[in-house]
Protein backbone atom coordinates (compact mmCIF):
# COMPACT_ATOMS: atom_id res chain seq x y z
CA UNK A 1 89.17 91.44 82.27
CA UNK A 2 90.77 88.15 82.90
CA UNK A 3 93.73 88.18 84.64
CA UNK A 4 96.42 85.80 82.05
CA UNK A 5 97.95 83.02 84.11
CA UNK A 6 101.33 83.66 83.06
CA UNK A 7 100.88 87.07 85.79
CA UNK A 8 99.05 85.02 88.52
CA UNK A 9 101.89 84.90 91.54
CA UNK A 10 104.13 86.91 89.60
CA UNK A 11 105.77 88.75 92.47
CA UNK A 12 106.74 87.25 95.30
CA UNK A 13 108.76 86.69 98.34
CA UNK A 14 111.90 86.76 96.20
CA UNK A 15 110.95 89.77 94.87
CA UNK A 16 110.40 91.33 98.10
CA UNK A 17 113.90 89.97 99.32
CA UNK A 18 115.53 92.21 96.50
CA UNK A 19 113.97 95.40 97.83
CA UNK A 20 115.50 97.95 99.44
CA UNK A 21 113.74 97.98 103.73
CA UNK A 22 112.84 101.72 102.96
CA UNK A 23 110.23 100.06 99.76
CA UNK A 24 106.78 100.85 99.37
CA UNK A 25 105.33 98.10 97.13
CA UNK A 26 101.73 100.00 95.06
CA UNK A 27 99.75 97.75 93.54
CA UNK A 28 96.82 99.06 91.55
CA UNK A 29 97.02 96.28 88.22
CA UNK A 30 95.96 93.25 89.63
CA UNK A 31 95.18 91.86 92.63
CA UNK A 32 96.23 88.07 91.62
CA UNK A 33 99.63 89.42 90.12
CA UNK A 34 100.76 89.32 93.66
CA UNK A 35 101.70 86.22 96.18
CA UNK A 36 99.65 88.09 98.78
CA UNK A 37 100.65 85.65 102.05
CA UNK A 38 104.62 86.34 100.86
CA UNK A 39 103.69 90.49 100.62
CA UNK A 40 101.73 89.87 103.96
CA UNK A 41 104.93 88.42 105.37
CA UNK A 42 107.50 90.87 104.03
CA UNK A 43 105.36 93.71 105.49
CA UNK A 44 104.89 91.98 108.84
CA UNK A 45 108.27 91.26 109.51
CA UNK A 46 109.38 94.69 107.80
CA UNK A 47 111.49 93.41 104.64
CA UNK A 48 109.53 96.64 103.28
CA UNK A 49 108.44 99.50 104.21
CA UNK A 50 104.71 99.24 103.42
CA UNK A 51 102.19 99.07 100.72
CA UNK A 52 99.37 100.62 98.55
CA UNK A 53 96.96 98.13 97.64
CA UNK A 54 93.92 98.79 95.28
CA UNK A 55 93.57 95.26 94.29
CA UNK A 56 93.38 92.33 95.79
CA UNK A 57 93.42 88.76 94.89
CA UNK A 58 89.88 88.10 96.10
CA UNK A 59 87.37 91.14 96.22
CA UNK A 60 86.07 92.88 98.32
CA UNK A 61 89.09 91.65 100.83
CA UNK A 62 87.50 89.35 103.08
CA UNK A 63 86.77 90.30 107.00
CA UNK A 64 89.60 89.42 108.72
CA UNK A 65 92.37 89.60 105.77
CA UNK A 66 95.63 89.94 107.64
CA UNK A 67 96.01 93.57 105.73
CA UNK A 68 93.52 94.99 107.92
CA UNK A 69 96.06 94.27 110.90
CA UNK A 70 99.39 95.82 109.01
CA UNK A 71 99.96 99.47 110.35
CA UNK A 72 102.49 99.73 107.58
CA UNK A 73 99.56 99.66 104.31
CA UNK A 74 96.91 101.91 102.68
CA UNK A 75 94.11 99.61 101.49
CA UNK A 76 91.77 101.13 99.09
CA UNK A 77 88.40 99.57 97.69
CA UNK A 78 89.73 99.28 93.87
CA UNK A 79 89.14 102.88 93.33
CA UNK A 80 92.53 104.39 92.61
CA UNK A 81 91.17 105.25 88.78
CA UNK A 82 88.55 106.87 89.69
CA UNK A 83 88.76 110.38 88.48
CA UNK A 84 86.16 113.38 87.91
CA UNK A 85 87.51 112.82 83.80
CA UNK A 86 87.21 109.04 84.62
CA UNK A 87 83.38 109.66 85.97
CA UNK A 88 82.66 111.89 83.21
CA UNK A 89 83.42 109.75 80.75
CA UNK A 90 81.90 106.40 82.13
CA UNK A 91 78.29 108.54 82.25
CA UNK A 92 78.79 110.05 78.65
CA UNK A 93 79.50 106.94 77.51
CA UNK A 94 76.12 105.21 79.54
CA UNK A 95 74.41 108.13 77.86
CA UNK A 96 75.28 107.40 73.93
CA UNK A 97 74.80 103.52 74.96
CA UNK A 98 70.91 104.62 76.07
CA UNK A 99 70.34 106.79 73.27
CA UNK A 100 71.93 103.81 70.71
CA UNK A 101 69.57 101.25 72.33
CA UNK A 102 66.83 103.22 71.88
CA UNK A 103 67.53 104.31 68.29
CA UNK A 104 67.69 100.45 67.02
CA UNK A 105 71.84 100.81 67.22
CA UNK A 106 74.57 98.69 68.47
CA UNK A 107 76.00 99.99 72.13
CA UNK A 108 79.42 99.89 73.58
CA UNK A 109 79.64 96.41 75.20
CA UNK A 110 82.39 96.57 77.70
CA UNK A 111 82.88 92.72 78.46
């Protein structure tokens, strides 16, 4: 899914002004929703606590991403919805899709 570009930059460095030092900024939406050099700073300098990042603005975060440095976040490889339900469901679904495409039917096209 496209991210809209009325979300791209969305929070940023005045956000992170507003929080309270004790903040722990989670992002697990979208990677681009974020002005990640103003997060980078508030984290660095420690406006906020720290962060949970999922998503990033480019993926996979590049070698050398100023995150890696930042003792104060939890990166993750865009996996927080990964569930056992979450699995289940993805291979029940590739299942009916196979079965469909082999019975002449339309599949599930997830665009």
């Amino acid at each position: 899914m496209r991210q809209s570009s009325d979300t791209v930059g969305l929070i940023r460095r005045e956000h992170f002004e507003l929080m309270k030092p004790r903040a722990i900024f989670i992002n697990t939406a979208r990677g681009g929703i974020v002005k990640e050099a103003d997060l980078i700073e508030a984290l660095a300098t420690n406006r906020i606590a720290g962060a949970g990042l999922d998503v990033f603005a480019n993926e996979p975060l590049r070698p050398g991403s100023p995150f890696y440095s930042l003792s104060n976040v939890v990166l993750t490889p865009h996996s927080a919805g990964i569930t056992s339900e979450t699995t289940e469901a993805g291979l029940a679904l590739a299942i009916e899709n196979v079965i469909s495409f082999l019975a002449g039917q339309p599949m599930n096209v997830v665009v």
